[in-house]
PDB file of N, CA and C in Angstrom:
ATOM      1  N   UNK A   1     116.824 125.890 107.177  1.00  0.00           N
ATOM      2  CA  UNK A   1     115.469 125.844 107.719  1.00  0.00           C
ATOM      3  C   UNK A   1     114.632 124.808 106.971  1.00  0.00           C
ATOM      4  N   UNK A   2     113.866 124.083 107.830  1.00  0.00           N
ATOM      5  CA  UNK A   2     112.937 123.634 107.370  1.00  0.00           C
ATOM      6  C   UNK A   2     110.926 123.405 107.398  1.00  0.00           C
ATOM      7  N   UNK A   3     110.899 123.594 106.265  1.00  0.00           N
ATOM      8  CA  UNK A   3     109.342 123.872 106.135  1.00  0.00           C
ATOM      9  C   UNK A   3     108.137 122.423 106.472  1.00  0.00           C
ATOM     10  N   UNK A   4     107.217 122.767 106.957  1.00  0.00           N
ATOM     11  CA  UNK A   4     106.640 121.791 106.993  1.00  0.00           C
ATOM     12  C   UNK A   4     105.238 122.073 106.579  1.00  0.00           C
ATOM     13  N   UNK A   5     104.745 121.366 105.269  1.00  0.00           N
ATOM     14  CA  UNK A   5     103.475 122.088 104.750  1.00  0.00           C
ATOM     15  C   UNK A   5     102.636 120.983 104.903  1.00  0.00           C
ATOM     16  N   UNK A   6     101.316 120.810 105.610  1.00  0.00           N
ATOM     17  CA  UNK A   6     100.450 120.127 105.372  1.00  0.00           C
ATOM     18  C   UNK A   6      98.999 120.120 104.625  1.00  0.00           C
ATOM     19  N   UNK A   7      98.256 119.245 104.231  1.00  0.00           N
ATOM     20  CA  UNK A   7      97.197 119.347 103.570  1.00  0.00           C
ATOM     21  C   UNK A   7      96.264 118.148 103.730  1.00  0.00           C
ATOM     22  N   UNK A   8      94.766 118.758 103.518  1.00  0.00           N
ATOM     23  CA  UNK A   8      93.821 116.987 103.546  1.00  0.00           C
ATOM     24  C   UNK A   8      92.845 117.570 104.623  1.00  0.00           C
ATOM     25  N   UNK A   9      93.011 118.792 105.204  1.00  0.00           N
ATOM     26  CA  UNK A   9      92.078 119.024 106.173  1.00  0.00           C
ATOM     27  C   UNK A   9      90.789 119.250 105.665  1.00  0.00           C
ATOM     28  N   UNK A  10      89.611 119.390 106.265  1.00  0.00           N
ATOM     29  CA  UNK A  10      88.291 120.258 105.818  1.00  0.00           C
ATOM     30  C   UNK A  10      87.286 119.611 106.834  1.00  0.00           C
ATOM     31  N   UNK A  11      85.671 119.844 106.199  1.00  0.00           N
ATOM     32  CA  UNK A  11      84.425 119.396 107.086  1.00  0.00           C
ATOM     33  C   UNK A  11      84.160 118.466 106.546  1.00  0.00           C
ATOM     34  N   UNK A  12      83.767 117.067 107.296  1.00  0.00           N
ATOM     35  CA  UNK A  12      83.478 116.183 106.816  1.00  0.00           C
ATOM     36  C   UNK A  12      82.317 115.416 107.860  1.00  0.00           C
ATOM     37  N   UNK A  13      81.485 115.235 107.663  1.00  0.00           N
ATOM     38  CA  UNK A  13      80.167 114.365 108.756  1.00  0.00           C
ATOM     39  C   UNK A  13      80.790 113.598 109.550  1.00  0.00           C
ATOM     40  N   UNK A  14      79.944 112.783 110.602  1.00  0.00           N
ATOM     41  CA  UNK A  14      80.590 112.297 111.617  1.00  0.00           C
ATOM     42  C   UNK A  14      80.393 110.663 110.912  1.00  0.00           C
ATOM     43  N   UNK A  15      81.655 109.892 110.982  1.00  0.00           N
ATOM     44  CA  UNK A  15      81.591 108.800 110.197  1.00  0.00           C
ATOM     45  C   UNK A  15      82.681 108.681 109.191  1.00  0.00           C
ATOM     46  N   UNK A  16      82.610 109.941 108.721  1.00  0.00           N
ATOM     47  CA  UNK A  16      83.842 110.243 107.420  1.00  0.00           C
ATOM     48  C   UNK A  16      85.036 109.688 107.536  1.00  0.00           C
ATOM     49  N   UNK A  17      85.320 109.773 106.576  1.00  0.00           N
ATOM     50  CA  UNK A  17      87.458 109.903 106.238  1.00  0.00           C
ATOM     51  C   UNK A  17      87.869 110.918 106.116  1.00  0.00           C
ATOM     52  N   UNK A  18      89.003 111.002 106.252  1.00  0.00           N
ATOM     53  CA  UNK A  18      90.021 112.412 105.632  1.00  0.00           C
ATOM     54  C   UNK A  18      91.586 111.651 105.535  1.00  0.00           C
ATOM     55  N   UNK A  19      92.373 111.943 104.704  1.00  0.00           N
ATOM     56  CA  UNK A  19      93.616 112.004 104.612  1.00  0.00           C
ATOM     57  C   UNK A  19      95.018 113.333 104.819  1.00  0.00           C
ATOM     58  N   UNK A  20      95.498 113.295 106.008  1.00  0.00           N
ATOM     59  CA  UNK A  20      96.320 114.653 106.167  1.00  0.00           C
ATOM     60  C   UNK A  20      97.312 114.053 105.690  1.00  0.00           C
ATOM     61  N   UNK A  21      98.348 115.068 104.881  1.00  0.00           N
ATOM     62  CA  UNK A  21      99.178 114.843 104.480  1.00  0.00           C
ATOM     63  C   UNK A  21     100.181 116.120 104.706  1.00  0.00           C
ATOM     64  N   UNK A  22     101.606 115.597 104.870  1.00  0.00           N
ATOM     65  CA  UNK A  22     102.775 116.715 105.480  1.00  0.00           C
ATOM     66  C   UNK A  22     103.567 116.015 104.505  1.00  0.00           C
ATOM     67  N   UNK A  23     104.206 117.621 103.948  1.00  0.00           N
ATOM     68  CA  UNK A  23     105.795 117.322 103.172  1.00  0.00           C
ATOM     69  C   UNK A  23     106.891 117.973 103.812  1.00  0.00           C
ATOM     70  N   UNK A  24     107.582 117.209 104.087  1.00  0.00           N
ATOM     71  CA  UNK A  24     109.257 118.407 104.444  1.00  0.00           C
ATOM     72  C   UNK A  24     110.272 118.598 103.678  1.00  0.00           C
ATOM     73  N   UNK A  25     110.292 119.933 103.740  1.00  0.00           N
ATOM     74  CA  UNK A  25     111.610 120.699 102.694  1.00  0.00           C
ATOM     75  C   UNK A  25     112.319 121.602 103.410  1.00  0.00           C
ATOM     76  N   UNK A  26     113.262 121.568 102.867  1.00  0.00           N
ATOM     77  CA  UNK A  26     114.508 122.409 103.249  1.00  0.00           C
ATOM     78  C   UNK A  26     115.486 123.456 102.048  1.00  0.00           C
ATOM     79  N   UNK A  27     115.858 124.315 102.680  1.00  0.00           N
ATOM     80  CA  UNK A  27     116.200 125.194 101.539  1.00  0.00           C
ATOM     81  C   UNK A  27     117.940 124.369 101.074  1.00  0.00           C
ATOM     82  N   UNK A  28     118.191 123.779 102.304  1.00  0.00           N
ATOM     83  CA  UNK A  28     119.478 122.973 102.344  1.00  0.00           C
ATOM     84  C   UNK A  28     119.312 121.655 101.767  1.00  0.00           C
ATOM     85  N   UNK A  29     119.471 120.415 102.057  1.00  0.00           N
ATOM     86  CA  UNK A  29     119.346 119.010 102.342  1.00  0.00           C
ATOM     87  C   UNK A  29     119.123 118.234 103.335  1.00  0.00           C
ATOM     88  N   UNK A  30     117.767 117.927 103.611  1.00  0.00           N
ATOM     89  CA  UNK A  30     117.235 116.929 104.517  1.00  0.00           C
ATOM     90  C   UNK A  30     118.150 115.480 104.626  1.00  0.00           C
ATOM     91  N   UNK A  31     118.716 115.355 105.281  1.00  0.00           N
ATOM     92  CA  UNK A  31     119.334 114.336 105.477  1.00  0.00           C
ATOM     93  C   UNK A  31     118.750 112.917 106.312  1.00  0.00           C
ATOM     94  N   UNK A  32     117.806 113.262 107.206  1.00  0.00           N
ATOM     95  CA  UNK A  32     117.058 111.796 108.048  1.00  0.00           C
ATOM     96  C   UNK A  32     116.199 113.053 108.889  1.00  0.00           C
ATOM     97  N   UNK A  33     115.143 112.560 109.145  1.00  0.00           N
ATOM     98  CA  UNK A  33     114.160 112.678 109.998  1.00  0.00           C
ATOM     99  C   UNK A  33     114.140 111.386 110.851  1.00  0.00           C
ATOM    100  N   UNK A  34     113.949 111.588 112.775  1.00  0.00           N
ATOM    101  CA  UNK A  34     113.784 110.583 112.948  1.00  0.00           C
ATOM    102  C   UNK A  34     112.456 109.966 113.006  1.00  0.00           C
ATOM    103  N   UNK A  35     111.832 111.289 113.832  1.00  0.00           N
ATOM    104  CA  UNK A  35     110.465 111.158 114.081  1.00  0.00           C
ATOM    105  C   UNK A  35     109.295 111.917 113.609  1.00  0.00           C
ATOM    106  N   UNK A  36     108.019 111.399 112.976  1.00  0.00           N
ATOM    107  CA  UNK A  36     107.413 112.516 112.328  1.00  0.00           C
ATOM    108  C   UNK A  36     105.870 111.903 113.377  1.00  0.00           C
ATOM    109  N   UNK A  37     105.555 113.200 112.950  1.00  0.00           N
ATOM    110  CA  UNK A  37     104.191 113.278 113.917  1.00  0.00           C
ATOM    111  C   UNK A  37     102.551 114.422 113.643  1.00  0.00           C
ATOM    112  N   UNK A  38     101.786 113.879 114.008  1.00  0.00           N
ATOM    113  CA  UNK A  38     100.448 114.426 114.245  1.00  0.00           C
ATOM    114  C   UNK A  38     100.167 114.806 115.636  1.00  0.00           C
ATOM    115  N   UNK A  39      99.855 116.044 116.051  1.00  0.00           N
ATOM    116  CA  UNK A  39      99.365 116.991 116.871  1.00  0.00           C
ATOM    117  C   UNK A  39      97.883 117.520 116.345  1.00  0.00           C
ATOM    118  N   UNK A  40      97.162 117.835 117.985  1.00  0.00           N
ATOM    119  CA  UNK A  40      96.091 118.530 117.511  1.00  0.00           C
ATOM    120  C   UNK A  40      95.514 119.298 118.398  1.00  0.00           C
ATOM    121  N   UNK A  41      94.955 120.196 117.969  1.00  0.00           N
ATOM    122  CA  UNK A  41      94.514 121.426 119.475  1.00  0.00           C
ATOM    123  C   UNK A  41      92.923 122.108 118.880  1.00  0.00           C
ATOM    124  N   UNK A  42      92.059 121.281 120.018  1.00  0.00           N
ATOM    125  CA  UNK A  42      91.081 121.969 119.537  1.00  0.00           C
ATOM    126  C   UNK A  42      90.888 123.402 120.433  1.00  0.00           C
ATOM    127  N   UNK A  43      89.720 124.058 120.249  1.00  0.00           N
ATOM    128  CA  UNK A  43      89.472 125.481 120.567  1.00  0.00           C
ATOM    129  C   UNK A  43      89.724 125.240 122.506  1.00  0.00           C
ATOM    130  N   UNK A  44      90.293 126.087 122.767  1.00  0.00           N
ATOM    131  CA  UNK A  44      90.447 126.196 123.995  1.00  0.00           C
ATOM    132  C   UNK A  44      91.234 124.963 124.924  1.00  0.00           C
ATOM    133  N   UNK A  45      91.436 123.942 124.297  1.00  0.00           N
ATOM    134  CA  UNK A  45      92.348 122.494 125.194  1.00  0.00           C
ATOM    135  C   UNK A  45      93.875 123.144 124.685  1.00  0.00           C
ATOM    136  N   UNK A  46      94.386 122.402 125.215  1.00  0.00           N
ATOM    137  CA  UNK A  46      96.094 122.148 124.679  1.00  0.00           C
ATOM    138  C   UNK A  46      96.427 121.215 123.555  1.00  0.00           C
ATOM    139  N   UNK A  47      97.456 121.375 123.074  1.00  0.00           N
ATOM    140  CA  UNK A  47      98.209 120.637 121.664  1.00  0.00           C
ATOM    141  C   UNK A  47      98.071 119.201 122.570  1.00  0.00           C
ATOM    142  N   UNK A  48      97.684 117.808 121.952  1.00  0.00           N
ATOM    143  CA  UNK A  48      97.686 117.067 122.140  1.00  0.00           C
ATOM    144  C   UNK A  48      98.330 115.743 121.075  1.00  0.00           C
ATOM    145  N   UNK A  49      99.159 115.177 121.347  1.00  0.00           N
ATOM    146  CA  UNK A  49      99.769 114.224 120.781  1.00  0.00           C
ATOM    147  C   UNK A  49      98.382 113.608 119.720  1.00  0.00           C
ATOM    148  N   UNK A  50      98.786 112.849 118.798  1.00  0.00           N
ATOM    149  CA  UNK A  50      97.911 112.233 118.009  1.00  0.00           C
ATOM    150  C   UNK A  50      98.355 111.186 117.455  1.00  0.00           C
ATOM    151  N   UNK A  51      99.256 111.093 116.833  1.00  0.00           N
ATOM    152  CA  UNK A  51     100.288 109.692 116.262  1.00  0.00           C
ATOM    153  C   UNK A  51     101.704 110.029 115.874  1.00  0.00           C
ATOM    154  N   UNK A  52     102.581 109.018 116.272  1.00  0.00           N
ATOM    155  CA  UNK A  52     103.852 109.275 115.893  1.00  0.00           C
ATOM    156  C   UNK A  52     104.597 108.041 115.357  1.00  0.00           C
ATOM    157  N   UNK A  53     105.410 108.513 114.430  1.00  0.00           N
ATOM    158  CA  UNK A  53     105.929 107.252 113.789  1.00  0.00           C
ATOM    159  C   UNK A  53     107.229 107.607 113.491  1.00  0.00           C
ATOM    160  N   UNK A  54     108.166 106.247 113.664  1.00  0.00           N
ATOM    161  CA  UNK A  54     109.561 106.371 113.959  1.00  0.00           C
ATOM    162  C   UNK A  54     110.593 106.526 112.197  1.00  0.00           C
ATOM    163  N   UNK A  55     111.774 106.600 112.333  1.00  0.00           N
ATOM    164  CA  UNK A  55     112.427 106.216 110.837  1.00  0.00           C
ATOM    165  C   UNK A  55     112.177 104.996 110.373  1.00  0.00           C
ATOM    166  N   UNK A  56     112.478 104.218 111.743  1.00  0.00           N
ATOM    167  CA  UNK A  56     112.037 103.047 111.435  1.00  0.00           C
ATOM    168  C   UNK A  56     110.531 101.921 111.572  1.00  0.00           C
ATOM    169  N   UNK A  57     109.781 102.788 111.265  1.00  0.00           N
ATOM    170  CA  UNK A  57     108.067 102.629 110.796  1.00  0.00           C
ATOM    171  C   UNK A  57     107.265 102.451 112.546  1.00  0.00           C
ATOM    172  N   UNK A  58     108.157 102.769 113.438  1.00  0.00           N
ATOM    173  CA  UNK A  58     107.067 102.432 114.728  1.00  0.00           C
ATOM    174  C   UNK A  58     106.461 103.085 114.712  1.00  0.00           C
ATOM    175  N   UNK A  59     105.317 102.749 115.204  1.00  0.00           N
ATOM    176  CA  UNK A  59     103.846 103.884 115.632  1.00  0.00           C
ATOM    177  C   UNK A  59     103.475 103.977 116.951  1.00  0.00           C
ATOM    178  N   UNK A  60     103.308 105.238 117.347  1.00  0.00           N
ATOM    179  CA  UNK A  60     102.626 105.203 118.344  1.00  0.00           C
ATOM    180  C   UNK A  60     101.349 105.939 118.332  1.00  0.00           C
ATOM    181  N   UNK A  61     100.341 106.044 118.804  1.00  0.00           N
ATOM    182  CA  UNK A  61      98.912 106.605 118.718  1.00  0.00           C
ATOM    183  C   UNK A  61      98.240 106.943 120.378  1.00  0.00           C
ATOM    184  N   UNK A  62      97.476 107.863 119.827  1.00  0.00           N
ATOM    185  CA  UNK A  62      96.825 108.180 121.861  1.00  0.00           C
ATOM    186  C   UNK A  62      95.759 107.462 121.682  1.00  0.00           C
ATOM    187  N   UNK A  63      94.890 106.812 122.777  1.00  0.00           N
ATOM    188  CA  UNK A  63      93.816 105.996 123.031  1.00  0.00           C
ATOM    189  C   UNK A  63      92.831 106.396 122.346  1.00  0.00           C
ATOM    190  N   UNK A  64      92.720 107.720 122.106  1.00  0.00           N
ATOM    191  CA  UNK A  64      91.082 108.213 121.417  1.00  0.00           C
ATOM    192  C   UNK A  64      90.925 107.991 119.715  1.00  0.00           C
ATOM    193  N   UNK A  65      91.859 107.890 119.819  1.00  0.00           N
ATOM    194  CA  UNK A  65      92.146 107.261 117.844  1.00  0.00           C
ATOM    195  C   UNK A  65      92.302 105.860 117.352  1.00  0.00           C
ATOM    196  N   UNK A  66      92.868 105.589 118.778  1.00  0.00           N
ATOM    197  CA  UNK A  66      93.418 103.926 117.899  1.00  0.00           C
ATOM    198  C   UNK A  66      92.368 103.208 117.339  1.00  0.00           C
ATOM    199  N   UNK A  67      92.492 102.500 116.315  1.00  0.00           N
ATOM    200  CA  UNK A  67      91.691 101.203 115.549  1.00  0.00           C
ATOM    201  C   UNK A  67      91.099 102.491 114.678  1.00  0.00           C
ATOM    202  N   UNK A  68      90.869 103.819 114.381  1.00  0.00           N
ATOM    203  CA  UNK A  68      90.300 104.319 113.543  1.00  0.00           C
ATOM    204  C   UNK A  68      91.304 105.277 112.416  1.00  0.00           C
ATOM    205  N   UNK A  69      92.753 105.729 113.328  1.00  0.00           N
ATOM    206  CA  UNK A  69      93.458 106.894 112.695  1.00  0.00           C
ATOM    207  C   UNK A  69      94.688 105.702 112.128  1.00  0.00           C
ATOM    208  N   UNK A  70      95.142 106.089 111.169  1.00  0.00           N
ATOM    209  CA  UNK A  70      96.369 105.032 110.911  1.00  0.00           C
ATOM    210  C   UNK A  70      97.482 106.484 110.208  1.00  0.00           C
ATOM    211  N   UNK A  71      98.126 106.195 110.922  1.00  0.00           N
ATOM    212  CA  UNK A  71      99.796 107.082 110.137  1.00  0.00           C
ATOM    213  C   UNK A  71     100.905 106.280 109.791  1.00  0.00           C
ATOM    214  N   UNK A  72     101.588 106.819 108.634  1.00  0.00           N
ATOM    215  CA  UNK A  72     102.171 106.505 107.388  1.00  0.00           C
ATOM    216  C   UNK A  72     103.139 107.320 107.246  1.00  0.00           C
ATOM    217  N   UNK A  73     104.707 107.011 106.452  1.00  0.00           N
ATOM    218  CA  UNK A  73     105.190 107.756 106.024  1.00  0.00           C
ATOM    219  C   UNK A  73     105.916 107.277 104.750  1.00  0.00           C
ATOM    220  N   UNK A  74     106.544 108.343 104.158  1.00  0.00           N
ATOM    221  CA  UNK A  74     107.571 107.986 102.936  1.00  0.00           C
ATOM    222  C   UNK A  74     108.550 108.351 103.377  1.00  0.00           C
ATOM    223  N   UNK A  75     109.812 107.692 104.035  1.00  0.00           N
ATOM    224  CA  UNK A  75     111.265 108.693 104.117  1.00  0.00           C
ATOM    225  C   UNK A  75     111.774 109.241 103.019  1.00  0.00           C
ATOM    226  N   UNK A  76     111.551 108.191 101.744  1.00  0.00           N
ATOM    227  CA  UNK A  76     112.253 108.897 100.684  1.00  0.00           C
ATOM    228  C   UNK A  76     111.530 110.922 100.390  1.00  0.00           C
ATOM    229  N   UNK A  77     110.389 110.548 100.597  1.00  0.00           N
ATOM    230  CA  UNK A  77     110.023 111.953 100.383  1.00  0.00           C
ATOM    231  C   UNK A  77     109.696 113.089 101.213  1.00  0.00           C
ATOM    232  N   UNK A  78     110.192 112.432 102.602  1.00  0.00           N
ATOM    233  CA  UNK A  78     110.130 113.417 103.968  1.00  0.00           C
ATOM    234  C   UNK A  78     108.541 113.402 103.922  1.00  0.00           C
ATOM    235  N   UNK A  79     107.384 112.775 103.916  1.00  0.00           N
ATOM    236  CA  UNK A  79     106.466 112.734 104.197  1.00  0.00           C
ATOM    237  C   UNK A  79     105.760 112.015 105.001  1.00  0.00           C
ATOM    238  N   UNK A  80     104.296 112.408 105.834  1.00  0.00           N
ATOM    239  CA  UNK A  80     103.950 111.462 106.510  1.00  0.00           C
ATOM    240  C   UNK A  80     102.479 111.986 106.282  1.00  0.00           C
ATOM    241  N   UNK A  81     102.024 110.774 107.044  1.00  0.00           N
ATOM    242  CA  UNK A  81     100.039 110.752 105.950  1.00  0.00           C
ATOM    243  C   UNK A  81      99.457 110.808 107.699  1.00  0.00           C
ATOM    244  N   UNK A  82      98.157 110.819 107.447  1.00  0.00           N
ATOM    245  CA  UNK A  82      97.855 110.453 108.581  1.00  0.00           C
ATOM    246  C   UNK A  82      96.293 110.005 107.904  1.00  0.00           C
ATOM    247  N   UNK A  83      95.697 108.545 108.021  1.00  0.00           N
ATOM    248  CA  UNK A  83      94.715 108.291 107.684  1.00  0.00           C
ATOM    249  C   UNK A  83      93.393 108.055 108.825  1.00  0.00           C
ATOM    250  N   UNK A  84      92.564 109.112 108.499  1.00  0.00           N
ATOM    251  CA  UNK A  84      91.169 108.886 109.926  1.00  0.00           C
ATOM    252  C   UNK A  84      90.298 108.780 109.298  1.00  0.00           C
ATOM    253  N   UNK A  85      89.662 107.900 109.763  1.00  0.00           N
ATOM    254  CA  UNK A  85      88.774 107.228 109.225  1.00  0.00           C
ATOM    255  C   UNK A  85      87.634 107.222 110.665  1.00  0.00           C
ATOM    256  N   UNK A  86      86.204 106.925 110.614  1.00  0.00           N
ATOM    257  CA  UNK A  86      84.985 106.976 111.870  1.00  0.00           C
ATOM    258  C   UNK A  86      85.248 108.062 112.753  1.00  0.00           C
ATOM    259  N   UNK A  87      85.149 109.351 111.936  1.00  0.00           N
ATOM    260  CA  UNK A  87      85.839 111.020 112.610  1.00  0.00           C
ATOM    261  C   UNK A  87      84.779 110.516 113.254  1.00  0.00           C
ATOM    262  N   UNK A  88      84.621 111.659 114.248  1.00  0.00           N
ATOM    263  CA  UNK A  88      83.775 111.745 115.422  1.00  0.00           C
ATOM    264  C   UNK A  88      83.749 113.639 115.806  1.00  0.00           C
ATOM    265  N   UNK A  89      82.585 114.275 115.986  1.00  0.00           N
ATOM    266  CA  UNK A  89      82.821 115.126 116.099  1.00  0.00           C
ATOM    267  C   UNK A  89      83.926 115.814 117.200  1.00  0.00           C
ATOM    268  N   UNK A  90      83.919 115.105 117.778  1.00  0.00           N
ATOM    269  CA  UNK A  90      85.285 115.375 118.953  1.00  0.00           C
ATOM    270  C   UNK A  90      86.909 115.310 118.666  1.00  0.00           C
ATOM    271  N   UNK A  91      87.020 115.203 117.574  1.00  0.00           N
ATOM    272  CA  UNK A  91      88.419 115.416 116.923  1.00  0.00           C
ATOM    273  C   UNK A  91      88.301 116.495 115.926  1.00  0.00           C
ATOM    274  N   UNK A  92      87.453 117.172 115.818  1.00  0.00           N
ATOM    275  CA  UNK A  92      87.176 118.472 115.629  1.00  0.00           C
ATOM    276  C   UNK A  92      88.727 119.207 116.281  1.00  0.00           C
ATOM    277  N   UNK A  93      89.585 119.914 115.387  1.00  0.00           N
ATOM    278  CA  UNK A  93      90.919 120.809 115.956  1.00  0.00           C
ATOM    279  C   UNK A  93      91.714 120.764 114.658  1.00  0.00           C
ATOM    280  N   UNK A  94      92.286 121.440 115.059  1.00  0.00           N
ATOM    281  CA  UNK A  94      93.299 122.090 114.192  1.00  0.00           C
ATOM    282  C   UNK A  94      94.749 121.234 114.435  1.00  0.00           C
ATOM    283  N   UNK A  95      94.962 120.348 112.954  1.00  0.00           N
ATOM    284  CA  UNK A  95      96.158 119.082 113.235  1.00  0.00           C
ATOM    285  C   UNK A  95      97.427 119.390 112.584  1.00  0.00           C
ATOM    286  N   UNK A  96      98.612 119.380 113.582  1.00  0.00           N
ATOM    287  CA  UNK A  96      99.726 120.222 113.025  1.00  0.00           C
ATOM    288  C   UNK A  96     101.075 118.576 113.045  1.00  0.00           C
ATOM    289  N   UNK A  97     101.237 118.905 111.976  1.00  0.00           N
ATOM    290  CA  UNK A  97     102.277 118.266 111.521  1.00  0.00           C
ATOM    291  C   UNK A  97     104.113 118.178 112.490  1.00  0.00           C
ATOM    292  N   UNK A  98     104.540 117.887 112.811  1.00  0.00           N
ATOM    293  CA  UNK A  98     105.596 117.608 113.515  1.00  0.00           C
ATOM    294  C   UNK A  98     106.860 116.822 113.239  1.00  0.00           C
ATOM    295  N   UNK A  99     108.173 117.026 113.097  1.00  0.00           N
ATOM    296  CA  UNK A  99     109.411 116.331 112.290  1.00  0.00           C
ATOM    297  C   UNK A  99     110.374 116.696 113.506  1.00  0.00           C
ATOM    298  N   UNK A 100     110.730 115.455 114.660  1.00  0.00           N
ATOM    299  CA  UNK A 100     111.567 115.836 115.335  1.00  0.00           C
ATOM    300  C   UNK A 100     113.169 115.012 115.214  1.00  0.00           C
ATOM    301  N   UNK A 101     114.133 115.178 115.250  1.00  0.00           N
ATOM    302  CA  UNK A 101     115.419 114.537 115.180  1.00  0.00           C
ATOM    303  C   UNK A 101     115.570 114.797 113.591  1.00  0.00           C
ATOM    304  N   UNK A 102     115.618 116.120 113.293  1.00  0.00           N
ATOM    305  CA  UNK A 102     115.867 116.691 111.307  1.00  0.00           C
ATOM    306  C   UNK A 102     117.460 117.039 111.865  1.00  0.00           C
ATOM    307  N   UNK A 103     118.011 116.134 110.449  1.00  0.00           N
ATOM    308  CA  UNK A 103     119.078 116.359 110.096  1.00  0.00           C
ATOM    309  C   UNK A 103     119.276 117.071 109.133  1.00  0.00           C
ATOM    310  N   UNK A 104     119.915 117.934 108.804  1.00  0.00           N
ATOM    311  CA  UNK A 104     119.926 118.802 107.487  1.00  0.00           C
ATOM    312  C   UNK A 104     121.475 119.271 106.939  1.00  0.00           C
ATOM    313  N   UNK A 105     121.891 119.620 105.928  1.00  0.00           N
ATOM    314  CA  UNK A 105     122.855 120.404 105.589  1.00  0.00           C
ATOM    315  C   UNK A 105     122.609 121.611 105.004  1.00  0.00           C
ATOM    316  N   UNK A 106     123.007 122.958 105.870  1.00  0.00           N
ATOM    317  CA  UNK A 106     124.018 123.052 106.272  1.00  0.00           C
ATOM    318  C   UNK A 106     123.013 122.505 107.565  1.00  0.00           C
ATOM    319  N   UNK A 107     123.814 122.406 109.010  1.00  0.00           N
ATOM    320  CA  UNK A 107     123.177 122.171 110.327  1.00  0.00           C
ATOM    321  C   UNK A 107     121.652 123.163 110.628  1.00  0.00           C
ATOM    322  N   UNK A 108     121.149 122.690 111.094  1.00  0.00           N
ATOM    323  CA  UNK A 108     119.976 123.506 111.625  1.00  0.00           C
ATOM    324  C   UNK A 108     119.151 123.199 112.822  1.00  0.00           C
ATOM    325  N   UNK A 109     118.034 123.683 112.966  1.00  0.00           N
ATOM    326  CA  UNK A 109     116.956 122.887 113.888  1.00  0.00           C
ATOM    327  C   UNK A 109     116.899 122.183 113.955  1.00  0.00           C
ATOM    328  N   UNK A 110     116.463 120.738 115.009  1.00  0.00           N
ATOM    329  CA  UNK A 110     116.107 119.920 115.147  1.00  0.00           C
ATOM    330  C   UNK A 110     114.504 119.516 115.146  1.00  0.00           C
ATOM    331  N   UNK A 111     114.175 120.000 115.152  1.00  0.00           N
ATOM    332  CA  UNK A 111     112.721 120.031 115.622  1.00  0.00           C
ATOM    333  C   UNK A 111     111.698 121.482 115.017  1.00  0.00           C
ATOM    334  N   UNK A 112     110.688 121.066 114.043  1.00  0.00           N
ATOM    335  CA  UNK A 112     110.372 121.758 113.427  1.00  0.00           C
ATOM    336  C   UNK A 112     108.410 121.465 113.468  1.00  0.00           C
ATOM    337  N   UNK A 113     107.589 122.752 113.288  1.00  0.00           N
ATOM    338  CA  UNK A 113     106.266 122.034 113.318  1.00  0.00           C
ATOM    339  C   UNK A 113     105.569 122.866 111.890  1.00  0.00           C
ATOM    340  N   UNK A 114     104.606 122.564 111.677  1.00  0.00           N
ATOM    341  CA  UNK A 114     103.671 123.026 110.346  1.00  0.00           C
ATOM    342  C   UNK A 114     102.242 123.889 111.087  1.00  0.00           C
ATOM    343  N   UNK A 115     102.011 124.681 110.032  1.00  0.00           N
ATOM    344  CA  UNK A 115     101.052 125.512 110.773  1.00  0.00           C
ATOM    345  C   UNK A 115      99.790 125.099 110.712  1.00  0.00           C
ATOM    346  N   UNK A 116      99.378 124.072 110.468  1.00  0.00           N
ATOM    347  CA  UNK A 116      98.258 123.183 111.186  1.00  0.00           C
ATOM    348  C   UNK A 116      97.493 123.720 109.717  1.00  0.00           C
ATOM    349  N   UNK A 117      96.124 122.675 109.470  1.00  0.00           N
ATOM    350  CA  UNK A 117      95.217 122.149 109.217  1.00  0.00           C
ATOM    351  C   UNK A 117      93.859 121.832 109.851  1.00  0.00           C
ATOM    352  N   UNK A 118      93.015 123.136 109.597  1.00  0.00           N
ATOM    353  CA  UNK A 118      91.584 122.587 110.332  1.00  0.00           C
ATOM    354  C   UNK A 118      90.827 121.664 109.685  1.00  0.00           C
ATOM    355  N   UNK A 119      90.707 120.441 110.626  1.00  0.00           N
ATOM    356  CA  UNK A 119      89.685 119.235 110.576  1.00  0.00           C
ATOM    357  C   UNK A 119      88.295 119.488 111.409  1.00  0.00           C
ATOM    358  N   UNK A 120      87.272 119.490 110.572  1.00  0.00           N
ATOM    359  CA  UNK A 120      86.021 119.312 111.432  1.00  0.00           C
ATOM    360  C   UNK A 120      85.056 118.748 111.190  1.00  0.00           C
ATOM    361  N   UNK A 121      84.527 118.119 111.908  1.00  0.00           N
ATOM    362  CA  UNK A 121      83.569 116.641 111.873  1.00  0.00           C
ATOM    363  C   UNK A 121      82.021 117.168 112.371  1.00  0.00           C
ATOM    364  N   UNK A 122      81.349 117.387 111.926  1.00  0.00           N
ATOM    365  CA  UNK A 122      79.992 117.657 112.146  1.00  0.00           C
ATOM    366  C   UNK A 122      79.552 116.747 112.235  1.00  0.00           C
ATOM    367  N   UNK A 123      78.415 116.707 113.074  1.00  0.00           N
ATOM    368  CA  UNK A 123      77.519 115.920 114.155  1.00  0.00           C
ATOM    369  C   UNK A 123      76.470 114.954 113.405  1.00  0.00           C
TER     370      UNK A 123
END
């Protein structure tokens, strides 16, 4: 099994920064992650994509972030960052961490998520 713990959330004015940060562990050996990712669900919408980035450093991002959110990772340390910067109160939600294509020993899941991080941006 693998864990996915994140951190970096809190309240911050509209304008702010924040840095989220996700580590992945395993009680086994992480062997490759392909894809790691940011999700977010505010009160009452659905989980919505947020940024994703490949093993091999591609990014992808949804329209309401780009030029302000930047994501990052370390493979060596199964981690991935997610940097936002000009919050806006509308990204106000709860941002859950995501590791899909986990390789591990012994075999396991593929696809694993973290129990989120509330971000909120006051007005």
């Amino acid at each position: 099994q693998v864990q996915l713990v994140e951190s970096g959330g809190g309240l911050v004015q509209a304008g702010g920064s924040l840095r989220l940060s996700c580590a992945a562990s395993a009680s086994g050996r992480i062997l490759s992650i392909n894809r790691m990712g940011w999700y977010r669900q505010a009160p009452g919408e659905q989980r919505e994509l947020v940024a994703q980035i490949t093993r091999g450093l591609s990014t992808n991002y949804a329209d309401s972030v780009k030029g302000r959110f930047t994501i990052s990772r370390d493979n060596a340390k199964n981690a991935v960052y997610l940097q936002m910067n000009s919050l806006k109160p509308e990204d106000t939600a709860v941002y859950y961490c995501a590791a899909e294509g986990v390789v591990t020993i012994p075999r396991g899941d593929m696809q694993y998520w973290g129990k989120g991080t509330l971000v909120t941006v006051s007005s």
